[in-house]
PDB file of N, CA and C in Angstrom:
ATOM      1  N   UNK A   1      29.916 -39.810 -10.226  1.00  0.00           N
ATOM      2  CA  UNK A   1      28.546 -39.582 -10.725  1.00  0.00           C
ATOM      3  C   UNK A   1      28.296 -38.096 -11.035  1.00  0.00           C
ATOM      4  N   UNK A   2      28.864 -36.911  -9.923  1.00  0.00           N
ATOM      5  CA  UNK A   2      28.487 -35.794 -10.745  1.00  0.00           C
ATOM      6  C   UNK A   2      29.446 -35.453 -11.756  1.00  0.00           C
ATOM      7  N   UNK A   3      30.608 -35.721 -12.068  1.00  0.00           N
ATOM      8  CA  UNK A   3      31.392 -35.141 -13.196  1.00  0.00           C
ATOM      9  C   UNK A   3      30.038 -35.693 -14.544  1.00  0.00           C
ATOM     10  N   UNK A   4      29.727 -37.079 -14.441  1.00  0.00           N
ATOM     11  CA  UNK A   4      29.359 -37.524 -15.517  1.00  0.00           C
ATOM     12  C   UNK A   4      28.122 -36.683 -15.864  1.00  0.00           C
ATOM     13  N   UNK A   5      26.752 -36.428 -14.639  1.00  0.00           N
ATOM     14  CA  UNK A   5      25.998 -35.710 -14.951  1.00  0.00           C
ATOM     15  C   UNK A   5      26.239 -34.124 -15.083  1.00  0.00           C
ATOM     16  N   UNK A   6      27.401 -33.302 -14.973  1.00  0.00           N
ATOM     17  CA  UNK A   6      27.302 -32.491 -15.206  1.00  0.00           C
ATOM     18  C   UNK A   6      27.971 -32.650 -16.591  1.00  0.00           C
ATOM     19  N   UNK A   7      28.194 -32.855 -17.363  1.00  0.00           N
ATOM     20  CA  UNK A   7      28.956 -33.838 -18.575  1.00  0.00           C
ATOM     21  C   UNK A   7      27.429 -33.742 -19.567  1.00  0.00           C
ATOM     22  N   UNK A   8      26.905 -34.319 -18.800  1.00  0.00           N
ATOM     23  CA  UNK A   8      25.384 -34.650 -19.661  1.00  0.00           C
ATOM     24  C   UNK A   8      24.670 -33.518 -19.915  1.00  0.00           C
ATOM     25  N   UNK A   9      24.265 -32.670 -18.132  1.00  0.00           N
ATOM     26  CA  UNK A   9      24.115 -31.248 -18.559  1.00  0.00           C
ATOM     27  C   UNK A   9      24.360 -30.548 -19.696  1.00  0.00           C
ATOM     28  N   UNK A  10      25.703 -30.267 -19.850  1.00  0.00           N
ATOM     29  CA  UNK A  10      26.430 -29.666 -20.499  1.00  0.00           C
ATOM     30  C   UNK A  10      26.004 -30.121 -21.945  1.00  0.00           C
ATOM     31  N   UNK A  11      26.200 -30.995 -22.751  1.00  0.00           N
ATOM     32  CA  UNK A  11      25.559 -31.958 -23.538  1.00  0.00           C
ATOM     33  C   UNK A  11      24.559 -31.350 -23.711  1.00  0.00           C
ATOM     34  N   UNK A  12      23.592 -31.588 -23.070  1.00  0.00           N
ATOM     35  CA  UNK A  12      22.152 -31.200 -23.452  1.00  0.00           C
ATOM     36  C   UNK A  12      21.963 -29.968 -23.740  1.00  0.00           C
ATOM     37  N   UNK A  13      22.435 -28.931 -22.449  1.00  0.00           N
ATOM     38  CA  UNK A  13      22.521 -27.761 -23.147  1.00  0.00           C
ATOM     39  C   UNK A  13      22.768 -27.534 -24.995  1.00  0.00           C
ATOM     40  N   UNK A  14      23.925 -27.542 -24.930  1.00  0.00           N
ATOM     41  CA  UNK A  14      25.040 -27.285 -26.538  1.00  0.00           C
ATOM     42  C   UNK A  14      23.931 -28.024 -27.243  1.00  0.00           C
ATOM     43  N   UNK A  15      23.080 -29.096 -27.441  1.00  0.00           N
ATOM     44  CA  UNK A  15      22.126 -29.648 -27.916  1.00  0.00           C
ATOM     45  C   UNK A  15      20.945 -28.646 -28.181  1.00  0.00           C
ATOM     46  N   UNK A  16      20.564 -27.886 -27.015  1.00  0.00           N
ATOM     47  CA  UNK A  16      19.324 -27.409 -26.955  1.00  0.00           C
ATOM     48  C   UNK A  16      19.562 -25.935 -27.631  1.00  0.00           C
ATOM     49  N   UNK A  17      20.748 -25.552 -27.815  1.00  0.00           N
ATOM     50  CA  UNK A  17      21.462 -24.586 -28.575  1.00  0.00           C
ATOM     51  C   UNK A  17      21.552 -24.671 -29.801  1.00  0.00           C
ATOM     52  N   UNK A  18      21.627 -25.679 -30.167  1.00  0.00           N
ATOM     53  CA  UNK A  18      21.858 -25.857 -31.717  1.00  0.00           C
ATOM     54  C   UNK A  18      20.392 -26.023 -32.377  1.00  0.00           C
ATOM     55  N   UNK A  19      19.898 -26.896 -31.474  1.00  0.00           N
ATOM     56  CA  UNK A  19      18.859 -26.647 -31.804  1.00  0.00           C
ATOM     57  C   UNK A  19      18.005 -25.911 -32.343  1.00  0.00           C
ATOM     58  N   UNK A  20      18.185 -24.847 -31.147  1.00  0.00           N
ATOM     59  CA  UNK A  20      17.378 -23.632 -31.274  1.00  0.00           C
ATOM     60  C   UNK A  20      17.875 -22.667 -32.772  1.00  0.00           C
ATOM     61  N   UNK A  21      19.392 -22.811 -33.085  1.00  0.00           N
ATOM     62  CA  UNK A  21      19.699 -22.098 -33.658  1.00  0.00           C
ATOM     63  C   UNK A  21      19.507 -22.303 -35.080  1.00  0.00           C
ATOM     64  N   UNK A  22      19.170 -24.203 -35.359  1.00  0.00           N
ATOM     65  CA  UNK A  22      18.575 -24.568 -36.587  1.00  0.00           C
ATOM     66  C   UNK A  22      17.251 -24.043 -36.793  1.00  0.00           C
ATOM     67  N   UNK A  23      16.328 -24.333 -35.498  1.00  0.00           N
ATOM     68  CA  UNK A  23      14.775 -23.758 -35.897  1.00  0.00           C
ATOM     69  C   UNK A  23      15.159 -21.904 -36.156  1.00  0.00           C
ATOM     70  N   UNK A  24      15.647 -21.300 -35.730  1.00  0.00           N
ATOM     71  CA  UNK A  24      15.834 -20.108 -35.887  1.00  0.00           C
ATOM     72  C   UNK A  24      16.451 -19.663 -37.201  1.00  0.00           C
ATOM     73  N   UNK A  25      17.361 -20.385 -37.986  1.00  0.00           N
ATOM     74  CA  UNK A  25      17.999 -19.976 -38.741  1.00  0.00           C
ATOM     75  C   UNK A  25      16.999 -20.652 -40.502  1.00  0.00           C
ATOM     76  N   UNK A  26      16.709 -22.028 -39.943  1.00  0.00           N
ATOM     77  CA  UNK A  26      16.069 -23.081 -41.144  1.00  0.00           C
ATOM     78  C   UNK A  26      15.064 -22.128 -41.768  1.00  0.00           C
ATOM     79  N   UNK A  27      15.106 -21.577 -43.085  1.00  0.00           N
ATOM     80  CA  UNK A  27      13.755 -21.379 -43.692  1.00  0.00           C
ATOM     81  C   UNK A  27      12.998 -22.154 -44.621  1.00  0.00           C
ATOM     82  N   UNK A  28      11.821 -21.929 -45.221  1.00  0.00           N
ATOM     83  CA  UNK A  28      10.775 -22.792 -45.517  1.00  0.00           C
ATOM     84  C   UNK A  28      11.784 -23.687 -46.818  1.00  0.00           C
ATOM     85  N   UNK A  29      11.476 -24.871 -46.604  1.00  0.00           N
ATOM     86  CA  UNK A  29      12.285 -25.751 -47.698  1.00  0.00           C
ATOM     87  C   UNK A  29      11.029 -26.576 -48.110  1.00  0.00           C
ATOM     88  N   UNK A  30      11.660 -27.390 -48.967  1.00  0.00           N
ATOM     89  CA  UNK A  30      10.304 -28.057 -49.885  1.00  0.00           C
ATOM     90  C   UNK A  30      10.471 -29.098 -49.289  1.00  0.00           C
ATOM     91  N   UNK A  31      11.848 -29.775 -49.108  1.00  0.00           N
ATOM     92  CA  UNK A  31      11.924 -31.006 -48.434  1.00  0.00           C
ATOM     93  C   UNK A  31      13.394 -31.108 -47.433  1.00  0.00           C
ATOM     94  N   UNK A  32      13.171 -32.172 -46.498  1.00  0.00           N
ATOM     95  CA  UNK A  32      13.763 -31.870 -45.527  1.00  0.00           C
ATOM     96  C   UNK A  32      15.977 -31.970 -46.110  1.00  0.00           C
ATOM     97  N   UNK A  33      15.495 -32.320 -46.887  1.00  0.00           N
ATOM     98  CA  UNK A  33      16.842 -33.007 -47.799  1.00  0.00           C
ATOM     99  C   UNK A  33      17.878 -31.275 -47.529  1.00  0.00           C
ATOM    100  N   UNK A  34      17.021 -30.113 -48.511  1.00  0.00           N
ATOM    101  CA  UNK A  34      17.532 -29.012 -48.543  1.00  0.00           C
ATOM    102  C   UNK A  34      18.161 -28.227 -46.986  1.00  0.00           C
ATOM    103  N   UNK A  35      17.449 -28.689 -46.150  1.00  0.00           N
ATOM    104  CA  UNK A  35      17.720 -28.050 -44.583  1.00  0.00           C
ATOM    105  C   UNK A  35      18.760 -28.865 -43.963  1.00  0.00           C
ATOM    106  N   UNK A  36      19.678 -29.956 -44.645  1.00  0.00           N
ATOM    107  CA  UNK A  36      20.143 -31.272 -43.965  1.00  0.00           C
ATOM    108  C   UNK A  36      21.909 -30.669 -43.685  1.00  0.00           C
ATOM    109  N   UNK A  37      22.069 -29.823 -45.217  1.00  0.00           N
ATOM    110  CA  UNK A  37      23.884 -30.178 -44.827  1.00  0.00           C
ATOM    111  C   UNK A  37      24.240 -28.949 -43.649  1.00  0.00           C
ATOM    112  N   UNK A  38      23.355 -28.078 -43.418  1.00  0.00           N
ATOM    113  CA  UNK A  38      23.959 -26.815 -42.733  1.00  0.00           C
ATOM    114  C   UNK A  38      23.863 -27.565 -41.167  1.00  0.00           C
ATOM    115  N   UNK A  39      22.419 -28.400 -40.862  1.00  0.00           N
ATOM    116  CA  UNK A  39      22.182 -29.216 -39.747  1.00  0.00           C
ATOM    117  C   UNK A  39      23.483 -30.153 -39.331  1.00  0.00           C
ATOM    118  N   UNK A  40      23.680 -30.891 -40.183  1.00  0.00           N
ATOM    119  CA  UNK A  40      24.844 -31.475 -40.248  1.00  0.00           C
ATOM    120  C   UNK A  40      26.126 -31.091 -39.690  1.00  0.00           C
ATOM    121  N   UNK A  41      26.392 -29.872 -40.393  1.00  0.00           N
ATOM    122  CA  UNK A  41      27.825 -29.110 -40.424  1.00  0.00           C
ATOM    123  C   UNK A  41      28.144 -28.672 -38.863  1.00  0.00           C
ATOM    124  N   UNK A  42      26.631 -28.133 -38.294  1.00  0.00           N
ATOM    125  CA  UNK A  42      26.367 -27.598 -36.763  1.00  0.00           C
ATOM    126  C   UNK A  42      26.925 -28.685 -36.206  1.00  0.00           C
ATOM    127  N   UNK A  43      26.414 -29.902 -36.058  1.00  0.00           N
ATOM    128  CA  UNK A  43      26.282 -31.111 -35.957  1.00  0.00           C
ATOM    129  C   UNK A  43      27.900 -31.973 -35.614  1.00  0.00           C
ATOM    130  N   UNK A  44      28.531 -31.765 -36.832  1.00  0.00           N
ATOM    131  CA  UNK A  44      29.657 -32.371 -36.859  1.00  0.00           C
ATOM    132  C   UNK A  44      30.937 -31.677 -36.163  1.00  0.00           C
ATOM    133  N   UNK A  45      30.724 -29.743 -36.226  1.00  0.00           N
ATOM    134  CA  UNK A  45      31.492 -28.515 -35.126  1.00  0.00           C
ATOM    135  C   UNK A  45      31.473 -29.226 -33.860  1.00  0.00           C
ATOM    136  N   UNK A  46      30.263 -29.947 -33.292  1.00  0.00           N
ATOM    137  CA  UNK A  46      29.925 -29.472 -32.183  1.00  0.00           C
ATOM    138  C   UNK A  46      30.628 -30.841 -31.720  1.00  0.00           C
ATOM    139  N   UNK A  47      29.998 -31.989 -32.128  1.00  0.00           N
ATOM    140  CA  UNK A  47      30.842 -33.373 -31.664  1.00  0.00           C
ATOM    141  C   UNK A  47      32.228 -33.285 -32.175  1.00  0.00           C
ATOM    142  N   UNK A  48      33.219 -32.589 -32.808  1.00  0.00           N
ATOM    143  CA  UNK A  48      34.459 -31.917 -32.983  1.00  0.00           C
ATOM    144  C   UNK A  48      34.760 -31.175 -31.728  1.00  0.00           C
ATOM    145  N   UNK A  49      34.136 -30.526 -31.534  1.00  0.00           N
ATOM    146  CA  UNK A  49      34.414 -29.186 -30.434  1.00  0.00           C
ATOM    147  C   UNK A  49      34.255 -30.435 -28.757  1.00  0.00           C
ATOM    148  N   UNK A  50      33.356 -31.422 -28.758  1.00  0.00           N
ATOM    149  CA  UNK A  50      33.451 -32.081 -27.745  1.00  0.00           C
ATOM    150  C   UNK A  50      34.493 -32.632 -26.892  1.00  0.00           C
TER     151      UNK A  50
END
């Protein structure tokens, strides 16, 4: 049980990271379409990097 929740931790963190780093980085777009492939790209590193 703790490997798994620290597993999840961890998870959430790298989540709450990317996060942050989309709202930080995203500027004003017209529609959400334009803000999608860089989200993505974070997105696809990170479940790669998992």
């Amino acid at each position: 049980p703790f490997r798994d929740q620290a597993l999840l931790d961890e998870k959430r963190n790298a989540l709450a990271e990317l996060e942050a780093e989309l709202e930080a980085t995203a500027g004003p777009a017209e529609n959400d379409n334009e803000a999608a492939p860089d989200g993505n790209a974070a997105a696809e590193r990170n479940a790669a990097a998992a």
